[in-house]
Protein backbone atom coordinates (compact mmCIF):
# COMPACT_ATOMS: atom_id res chain seq x y z
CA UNK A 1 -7.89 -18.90 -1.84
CA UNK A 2 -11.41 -18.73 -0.76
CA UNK A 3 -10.45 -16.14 2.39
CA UNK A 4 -8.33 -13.93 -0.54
CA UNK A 5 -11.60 -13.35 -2.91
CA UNK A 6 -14.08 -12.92 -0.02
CA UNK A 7 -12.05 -10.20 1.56
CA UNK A 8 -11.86 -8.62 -2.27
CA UNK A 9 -15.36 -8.63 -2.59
CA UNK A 10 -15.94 -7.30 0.54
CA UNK A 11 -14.35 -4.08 0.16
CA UNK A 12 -15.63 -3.82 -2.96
CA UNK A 13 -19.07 -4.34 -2.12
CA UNK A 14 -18.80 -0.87 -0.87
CA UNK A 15 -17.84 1.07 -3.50
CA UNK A 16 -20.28 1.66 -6.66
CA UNK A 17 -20.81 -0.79 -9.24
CA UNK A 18 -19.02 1.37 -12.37
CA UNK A 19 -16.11 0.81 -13.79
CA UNK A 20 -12.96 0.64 -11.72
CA UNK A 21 -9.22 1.17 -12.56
CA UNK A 22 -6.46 -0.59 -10.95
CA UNK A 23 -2.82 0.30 -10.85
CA UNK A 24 -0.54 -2.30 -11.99
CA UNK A 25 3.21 -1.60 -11.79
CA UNK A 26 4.14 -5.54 -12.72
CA UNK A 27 4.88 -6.57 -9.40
CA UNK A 28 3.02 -9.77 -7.72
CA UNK A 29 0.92 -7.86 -5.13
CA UNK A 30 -0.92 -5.88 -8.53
CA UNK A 31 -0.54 -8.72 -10.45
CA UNK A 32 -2.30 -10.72 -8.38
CA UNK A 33 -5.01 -7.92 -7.72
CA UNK A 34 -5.36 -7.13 -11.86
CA UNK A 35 -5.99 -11.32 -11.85
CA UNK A 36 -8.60 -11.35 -9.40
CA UNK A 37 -10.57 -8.05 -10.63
CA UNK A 38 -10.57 -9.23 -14.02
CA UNK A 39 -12.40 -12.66 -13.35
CA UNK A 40 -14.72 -11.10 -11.55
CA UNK A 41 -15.84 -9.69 -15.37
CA UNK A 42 -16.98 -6.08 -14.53
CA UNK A 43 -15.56 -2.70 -15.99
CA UNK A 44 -12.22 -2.67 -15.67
CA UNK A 45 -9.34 -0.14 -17.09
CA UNK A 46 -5.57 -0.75 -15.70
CA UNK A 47 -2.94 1.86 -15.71
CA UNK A 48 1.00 1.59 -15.36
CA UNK A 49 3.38 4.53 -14.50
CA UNK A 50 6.82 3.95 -15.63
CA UNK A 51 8.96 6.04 -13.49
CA UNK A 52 11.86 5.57 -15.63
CA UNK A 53 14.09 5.42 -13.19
CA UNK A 54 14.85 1.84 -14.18
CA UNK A 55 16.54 0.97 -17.41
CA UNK A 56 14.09 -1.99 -17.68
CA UNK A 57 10.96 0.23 -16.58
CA UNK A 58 9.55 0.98 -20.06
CA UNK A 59 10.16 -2.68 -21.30
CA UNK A 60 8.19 -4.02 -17.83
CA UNK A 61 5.46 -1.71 -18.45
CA UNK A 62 5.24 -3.00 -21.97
CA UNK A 63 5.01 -6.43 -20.13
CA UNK A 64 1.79 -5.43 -17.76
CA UNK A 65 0.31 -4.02 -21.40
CA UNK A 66 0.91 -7.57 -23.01
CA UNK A 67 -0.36 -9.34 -19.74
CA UNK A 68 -3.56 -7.10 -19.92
CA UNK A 69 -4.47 -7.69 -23.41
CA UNK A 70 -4.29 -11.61 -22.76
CA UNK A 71 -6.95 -10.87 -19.87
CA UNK A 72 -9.03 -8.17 -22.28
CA UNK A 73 -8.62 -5.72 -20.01
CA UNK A 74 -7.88 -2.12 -21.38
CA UNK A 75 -4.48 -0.24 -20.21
CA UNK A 76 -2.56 2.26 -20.66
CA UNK A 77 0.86 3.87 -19.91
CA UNK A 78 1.94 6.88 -18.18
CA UNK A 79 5.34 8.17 -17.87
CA UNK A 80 6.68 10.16 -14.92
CA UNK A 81 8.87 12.99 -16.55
CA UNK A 82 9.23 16.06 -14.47
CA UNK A 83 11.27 15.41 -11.43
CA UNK A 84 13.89 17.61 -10.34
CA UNK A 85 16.28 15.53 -8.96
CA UNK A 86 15.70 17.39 -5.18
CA UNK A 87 13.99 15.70 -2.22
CA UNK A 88 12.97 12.06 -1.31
CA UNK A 89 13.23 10.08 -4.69
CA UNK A 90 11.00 7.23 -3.06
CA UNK A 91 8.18 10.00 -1.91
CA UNK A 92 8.71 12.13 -5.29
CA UNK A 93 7.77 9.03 -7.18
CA UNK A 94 5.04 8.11 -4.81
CA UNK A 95 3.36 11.50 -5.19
CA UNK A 96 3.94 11.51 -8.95
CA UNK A 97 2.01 7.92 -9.50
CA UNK A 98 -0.79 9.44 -7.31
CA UNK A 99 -1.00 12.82 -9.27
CA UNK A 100 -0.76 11.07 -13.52
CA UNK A 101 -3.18 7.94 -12.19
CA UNK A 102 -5.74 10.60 -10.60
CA UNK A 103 -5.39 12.83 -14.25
CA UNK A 104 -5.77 9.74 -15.86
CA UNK A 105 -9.21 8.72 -13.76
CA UNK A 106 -10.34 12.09 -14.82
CA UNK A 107 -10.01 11.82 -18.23
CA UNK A 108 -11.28 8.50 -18.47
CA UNK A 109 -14.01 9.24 -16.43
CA UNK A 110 -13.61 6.20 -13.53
CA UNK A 111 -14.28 7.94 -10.10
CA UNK A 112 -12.23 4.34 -8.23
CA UNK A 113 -8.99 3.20 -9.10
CA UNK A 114 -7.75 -0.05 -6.52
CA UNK A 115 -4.03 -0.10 -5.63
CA UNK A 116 -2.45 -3.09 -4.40
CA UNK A 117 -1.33 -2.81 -0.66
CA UNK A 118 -1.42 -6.12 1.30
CA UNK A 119 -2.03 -6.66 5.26
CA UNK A 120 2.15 -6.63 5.30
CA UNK A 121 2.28 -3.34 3.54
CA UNK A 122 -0.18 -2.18 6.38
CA UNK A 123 2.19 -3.46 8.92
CA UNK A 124 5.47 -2.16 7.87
CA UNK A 125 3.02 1.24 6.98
CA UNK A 126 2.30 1.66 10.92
CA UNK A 127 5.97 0.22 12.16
CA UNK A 128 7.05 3.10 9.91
CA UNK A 129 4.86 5.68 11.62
CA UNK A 130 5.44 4.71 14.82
CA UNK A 131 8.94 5.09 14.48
CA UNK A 132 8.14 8.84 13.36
CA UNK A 133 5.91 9.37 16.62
CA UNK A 134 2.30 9.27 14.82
CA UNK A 135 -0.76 9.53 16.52
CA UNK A 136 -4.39 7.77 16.14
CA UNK A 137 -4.61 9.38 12.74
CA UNK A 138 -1.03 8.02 11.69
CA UNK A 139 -1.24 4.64 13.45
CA UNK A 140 -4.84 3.57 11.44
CA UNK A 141 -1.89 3.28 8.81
CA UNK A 142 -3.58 2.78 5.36
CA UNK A 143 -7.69 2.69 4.74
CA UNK A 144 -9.66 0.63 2.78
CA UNK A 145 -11.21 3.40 0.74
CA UNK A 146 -9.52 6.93 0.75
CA UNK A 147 -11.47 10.22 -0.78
CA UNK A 148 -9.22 12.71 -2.43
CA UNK A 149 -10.71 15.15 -4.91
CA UNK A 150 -13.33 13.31 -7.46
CA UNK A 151 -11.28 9.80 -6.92
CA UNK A 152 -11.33 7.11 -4.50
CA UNK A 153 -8.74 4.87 -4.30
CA UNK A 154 -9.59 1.33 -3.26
CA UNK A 155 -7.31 -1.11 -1.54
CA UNK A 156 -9.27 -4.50 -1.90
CA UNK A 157 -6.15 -6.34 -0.74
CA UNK A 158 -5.50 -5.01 2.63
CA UNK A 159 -6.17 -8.75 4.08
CA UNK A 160 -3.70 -10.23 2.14
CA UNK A 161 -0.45 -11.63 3.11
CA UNK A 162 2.13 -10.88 0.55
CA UNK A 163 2.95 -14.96 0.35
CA UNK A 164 -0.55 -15.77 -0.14
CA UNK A 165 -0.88 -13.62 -3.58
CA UNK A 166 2.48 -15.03 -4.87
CA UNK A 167 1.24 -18.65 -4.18
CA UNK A 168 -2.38 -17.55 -5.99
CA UNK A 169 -0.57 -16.24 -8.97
CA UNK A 170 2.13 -19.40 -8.81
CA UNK A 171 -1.30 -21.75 -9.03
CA UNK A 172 -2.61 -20.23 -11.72
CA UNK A 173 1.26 -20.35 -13.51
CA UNK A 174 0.84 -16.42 -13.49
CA UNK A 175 4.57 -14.92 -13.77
CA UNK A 176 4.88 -11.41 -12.50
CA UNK A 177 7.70 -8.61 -12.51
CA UNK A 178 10.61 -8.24 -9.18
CA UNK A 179 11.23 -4.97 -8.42
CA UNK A 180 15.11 -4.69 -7.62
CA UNK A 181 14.43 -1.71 -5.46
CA UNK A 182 12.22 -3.96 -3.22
CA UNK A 183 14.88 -5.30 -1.19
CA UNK A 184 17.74 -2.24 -1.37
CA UNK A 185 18.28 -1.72 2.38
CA UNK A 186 18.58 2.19 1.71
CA UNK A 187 15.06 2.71 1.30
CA UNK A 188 12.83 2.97 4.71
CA UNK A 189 10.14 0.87 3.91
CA UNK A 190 12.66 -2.60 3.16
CA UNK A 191 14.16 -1.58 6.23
CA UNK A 192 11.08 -2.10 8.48
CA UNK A 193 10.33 -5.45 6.39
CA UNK A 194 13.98 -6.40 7.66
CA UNK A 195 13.06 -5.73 11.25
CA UNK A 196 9.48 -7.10 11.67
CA UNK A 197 11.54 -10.07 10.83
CA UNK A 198 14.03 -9.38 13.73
CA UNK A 199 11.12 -7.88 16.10
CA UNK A 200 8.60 -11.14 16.02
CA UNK A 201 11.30 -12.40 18.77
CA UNK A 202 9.93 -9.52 20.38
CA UNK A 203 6.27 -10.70 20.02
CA UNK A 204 5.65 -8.02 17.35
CA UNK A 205 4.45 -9.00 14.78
CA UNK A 206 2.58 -8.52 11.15
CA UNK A 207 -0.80 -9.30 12.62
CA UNK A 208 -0.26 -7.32 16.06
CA UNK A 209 0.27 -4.00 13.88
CA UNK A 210 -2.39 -4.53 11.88
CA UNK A 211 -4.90 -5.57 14.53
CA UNK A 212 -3.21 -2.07 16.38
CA UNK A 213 -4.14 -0.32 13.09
CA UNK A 214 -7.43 -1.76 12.94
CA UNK A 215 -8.39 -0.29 16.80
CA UNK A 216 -6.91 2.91 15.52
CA UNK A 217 -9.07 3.49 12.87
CA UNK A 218 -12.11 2.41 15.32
CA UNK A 219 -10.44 5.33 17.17
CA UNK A 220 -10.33 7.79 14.49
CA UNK A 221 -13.55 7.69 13.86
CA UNK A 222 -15.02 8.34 17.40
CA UNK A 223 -12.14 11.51 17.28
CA UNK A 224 -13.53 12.60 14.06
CA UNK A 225 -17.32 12.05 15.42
CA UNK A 226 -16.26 14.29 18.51
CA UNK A 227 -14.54 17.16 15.96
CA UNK A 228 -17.54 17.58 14.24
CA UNK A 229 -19.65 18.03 17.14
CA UNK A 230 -17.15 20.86 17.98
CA UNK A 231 -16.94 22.54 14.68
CA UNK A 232 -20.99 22.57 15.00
CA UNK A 233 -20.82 24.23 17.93
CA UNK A 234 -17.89 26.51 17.98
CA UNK A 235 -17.35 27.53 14.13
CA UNK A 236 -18.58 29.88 11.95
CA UNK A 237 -17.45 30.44 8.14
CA UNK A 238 -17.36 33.87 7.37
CA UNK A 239 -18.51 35.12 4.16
CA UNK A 240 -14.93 36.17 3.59
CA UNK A 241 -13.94 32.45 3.93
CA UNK A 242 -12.50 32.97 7.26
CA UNK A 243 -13.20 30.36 10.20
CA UNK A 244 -14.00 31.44 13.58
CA UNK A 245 -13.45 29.83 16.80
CA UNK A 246 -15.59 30.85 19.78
CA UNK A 247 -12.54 30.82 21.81
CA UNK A 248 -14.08 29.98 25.19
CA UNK A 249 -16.40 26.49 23.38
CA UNK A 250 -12.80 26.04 21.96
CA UNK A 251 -10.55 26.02 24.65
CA UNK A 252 -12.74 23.82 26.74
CA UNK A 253 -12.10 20.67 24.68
CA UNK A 254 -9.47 18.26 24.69
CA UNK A 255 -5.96 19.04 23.16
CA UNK A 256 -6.62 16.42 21.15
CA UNK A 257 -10.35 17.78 19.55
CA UNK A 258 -8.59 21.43 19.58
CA UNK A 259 -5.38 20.33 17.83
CA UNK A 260 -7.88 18.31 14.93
CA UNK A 261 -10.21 21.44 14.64
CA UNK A 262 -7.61 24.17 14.07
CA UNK A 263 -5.87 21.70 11.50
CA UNK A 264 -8.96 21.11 9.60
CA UNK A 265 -9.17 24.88 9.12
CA UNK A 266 -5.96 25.24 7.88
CA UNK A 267 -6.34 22.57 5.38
CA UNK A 268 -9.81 23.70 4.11
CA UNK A 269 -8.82 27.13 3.94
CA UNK A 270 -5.16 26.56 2.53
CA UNK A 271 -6.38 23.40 0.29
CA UNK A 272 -3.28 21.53 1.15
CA UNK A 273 -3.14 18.03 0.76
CA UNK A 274 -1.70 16.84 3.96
CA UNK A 275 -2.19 18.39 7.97
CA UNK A 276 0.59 20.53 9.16
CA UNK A 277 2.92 19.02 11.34
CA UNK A 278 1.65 18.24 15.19
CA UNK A 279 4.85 20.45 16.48
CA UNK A 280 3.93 23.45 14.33
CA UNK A 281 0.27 23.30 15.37
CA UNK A 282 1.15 22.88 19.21
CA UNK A 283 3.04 25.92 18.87
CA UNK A 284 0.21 27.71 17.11
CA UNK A 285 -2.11 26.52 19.89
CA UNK A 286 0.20 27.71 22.46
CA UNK A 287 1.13 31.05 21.17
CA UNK A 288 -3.05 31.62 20.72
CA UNK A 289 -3.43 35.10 22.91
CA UNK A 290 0.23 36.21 23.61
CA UNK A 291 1.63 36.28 19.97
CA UNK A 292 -0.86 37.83 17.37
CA UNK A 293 -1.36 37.30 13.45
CA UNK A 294 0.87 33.91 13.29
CA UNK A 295 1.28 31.93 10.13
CA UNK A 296 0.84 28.47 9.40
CA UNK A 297 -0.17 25.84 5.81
CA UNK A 298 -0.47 29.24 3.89
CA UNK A 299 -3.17 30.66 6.38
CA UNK A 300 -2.49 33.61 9.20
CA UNK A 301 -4.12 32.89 12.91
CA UNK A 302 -5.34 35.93 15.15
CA UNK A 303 -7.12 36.15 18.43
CA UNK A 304 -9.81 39.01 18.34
CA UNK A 305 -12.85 39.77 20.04
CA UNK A 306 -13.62 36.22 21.64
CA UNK A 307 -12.39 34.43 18.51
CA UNK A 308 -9.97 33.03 17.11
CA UNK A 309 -9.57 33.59 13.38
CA UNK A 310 -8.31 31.63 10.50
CA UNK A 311 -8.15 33.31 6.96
CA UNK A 312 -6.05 32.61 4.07
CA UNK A 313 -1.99 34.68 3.85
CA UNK A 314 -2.69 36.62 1.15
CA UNK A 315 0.81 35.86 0.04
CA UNK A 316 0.08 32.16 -0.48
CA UNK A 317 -2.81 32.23 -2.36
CA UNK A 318 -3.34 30.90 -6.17
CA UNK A 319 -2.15 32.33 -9.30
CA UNK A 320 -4.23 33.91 -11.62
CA UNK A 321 -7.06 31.11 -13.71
CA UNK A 322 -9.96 30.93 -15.68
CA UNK A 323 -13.21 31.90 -14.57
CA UNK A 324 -15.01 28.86 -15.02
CA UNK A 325 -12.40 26.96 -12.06
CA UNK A 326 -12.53 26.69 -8.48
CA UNK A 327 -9.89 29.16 -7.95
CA UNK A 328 -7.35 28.83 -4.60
CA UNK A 329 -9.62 25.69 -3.87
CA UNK A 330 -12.55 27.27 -2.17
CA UNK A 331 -13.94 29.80 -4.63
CA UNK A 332 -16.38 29.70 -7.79
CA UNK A 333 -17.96 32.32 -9.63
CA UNK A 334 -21.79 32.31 -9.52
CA UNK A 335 -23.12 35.33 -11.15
CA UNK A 336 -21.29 37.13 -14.15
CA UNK A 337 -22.33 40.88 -14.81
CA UNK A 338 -22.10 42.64 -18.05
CA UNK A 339 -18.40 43.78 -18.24
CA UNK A 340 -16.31 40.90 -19.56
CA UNK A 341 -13.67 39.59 -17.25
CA UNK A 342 -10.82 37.30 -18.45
CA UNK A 343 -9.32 35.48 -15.05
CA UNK A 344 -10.10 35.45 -11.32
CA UNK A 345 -7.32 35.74 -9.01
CA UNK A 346 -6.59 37.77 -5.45
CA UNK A 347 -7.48 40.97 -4.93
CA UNK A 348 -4.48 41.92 -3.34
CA UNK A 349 -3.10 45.51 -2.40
CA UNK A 350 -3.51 47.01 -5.77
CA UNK A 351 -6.89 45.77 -6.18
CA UNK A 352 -8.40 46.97 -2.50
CA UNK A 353 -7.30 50.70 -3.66
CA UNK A 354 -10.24 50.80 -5.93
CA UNK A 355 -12.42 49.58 -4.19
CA UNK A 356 -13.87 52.84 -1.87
CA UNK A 357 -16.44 51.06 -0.10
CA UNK A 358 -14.15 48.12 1.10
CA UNK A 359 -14.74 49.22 5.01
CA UNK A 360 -18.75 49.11 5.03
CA UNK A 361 -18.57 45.58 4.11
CA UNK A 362 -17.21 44.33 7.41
CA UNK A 363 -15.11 42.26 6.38
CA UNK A 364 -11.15 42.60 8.08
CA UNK A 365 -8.64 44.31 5.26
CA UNK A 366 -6.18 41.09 5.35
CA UNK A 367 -9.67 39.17 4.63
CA UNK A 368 -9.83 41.13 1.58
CA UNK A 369 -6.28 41.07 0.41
CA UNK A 370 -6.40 37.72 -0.41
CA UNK A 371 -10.12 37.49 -1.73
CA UNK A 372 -11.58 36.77 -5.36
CA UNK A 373 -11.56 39.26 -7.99
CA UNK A 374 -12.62 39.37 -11.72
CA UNK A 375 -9.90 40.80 -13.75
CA UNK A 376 -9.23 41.33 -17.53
CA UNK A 377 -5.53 42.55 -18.81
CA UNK A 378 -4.67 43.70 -15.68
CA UNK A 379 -7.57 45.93 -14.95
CA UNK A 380 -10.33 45.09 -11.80
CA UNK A 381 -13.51 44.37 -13.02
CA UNK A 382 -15.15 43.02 -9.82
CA UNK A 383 -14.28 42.41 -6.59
CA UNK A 384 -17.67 41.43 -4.93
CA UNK A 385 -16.79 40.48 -1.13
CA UNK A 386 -14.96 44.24 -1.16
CA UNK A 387 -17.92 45.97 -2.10
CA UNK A 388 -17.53 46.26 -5.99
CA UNK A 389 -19.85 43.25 -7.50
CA UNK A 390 -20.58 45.12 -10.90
CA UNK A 391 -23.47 42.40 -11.27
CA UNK A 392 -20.69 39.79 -10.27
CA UNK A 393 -20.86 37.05 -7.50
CA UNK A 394 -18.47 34.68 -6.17
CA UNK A 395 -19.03 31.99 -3.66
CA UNK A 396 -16.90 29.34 -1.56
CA UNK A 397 -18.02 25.96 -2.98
CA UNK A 398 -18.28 24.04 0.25
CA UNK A 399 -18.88 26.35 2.70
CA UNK A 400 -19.28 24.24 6.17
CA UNK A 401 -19.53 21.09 4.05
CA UNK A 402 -16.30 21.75 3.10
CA UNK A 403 -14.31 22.05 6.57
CA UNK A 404 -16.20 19.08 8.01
CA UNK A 405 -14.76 17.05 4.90
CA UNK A 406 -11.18 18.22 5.98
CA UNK A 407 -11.98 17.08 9.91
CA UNK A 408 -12.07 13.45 8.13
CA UNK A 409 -8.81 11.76 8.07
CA UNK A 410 -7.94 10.31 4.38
């Protein structure tokens, strides 16, 4: 059991010594994990999300709550309660416990929260991708510490067989919840636990996908390394919040740096959670200079003067929010005049008529359309990248900082 806690403590050893949350969903892999965190007698909150997809879901996560209180460790329940019944149930779910645990993180004020994935989660994680066609990025399968927003999720357990935490928590005459779902053949993931089982005849095994994950990742990294050296020498963030390729820096690198570059744009600039697909951004890449003012993640792609260009579609940007938020992702308000404004939201068509000036600033119309603007009951107070400040200033938050963050793969 020795090999189990050192590998805990190793990962984290790199995160900061505050308190941490950890998922528990009942199961022996959290179980185990909720066990180990809470001997080692530092902050600790847990969390549960009951899908309710089960009929026993609520009275399990009542179960995790009792468990908890035995160990004095604080928890609480979430509920999942806004699916629509459309797409992958499995990935719904998934993206659902991600979104109420990180809402629950921020109002509890824990910046880590450790999930329970073992070294055979990793494996079936990059069988799984392989059989979609991933590449470095995909293959690295799950990290050890993953950024997104203000929280960090922390798997501690990533060096753990499955076997090995059921036999910790059977020492310790732990009991812990079986998930019926776990072995139901219709879901992907119990389908690559079947055939690891039928490919070790094969000589593929847990430990040979993991140890391919683990030179992935080494492989990421140098890619990412590389990216950023190209960004650095190729980019430039307009004040507009467009990106701008030199196109001749840019189309001397390697498919592979060009392919990472242009999708870190597209994230940054679109604030979506995920890259777009590799076949979407090959065709982007090869359309560059025969088919102008393509769109791709909620951004539109032009070749002009020696550039290529990335701005946001104005069609896809945010709604309307408060002025005090980072609105569509990128933007925050850092001077307020002396006419009141209610909201910030795009400029749009409407918005660019008033503004007379809108050509001496430079920047490209579309740029504008989908810009910041101060607006109260409908009427344009500001719009300060189209000429009309009015004592008003808005910023992107990041700037630079910002795209190199979305060249790392989390």
């Amino acid at each position: 059991m020795s090999d189990l806690i050192k590998g805990l403590d190793d990962t984290l050893s790199e995160i900061p010594n505050t308190t941490l949350g950890v998922a528990v969903s009942g199961g022996g892999d959290s179980v185990a994990l909720l066990h180990m965190l809470a001997a080692r007698g530092d902050g600790l909150r847990a969390v549960t999300v009951d899908h309710g997809l089960r009929a026993e879901s609520a009275e399990e996560a009542v179960q995790v709550a009792v468990l908890c209180q035995s160990l004095g460790v604080p928890h609480h329940i979430l509920k999942w309660e806004d699916w629509d019944n459309s797409g992958n149930l499995q990935d719904a779910a998934r993206q659902a416990r991600l979104r109420l645990i990180a809402a629950w993180a921020d109002a509890e004020n824990i910046s880590h929260v450790a999930l329970g994935h073992t070294l055979d989660d990793q494996a079936e994680t990059v069988l799984l991708r392989l059989a979609r066609g991933s590449g470095v990025d995909g293959l690295s399968g799950m990290a050890k510490l993953r950024t997104a927003g203000k929280l960090t999720w922390v798997r501690p357990l990533l060096h753990a067989r499955r076997d090995a935490l059921r036999t910790y928590l059977s020492e310790k005459d732990v009991s812990w919840i079986d998930d019926p779902s776990n072995d139901d053949p219709k879901y992907d993931r119990v389908k690559a636990r079947h055939a690891l089982a039928i490919l070790a005849d094969l000589g593929i095994s847990t430990d040979g996908l993991v140890a391919t994950a683990d030179r992935m990742q080494n492989a990421r990294v140098a890619l990412e390394a590389a990216t950023k050296t190209l960004a650095d020498t190729c980019v430039e963030i307009s004040d507009a919040g467009e990106v701008r390729f030199n196109i001749e820096t840019f189309n001397a690198a390697s498919d592979e740096l060009r392919f990472r570059l242009l999708s870190a744009a597209l994230q940054w600039i679109s604030g979506a959670q995920y890259r777009p697909r590799f076949d979407s951004l090959r065709g982007v890449l090869t359309r560059i200079g025969t088919e102008n003012g393509q769109t791709l993640h909620g951004c539109v792609i032009r070749s002009h003067s020696g550039n290529i260009i990335v701005r946001r579609e104005p069609s896809r940007v945010a709604a309307n929010g408060p002025i005090d938020t980072v609105w569509d992702h990128r933007w925050v308000v850092t001077a307020r005049g002396s006419d009141s404004a209610k909201n910030i939201g795009a400029l749009g068509e409407a918005g660019l008529r008033e503004c007379t000036g809108w050509r001496d600033t430079g920047h490209a119309r579309e740029a504008l359309l989908a810009s910041p603007a101060l607006w109260a009951d409908g009427q344009l107070v500001a719009a300060p990248l189209a000429g009309m400040a009015n004592g008003w200033a808005i910023e992107l938050k990041y700037g630079k900082k910002g795209l190199h963050k979305s060249l790392m793969t989390r």
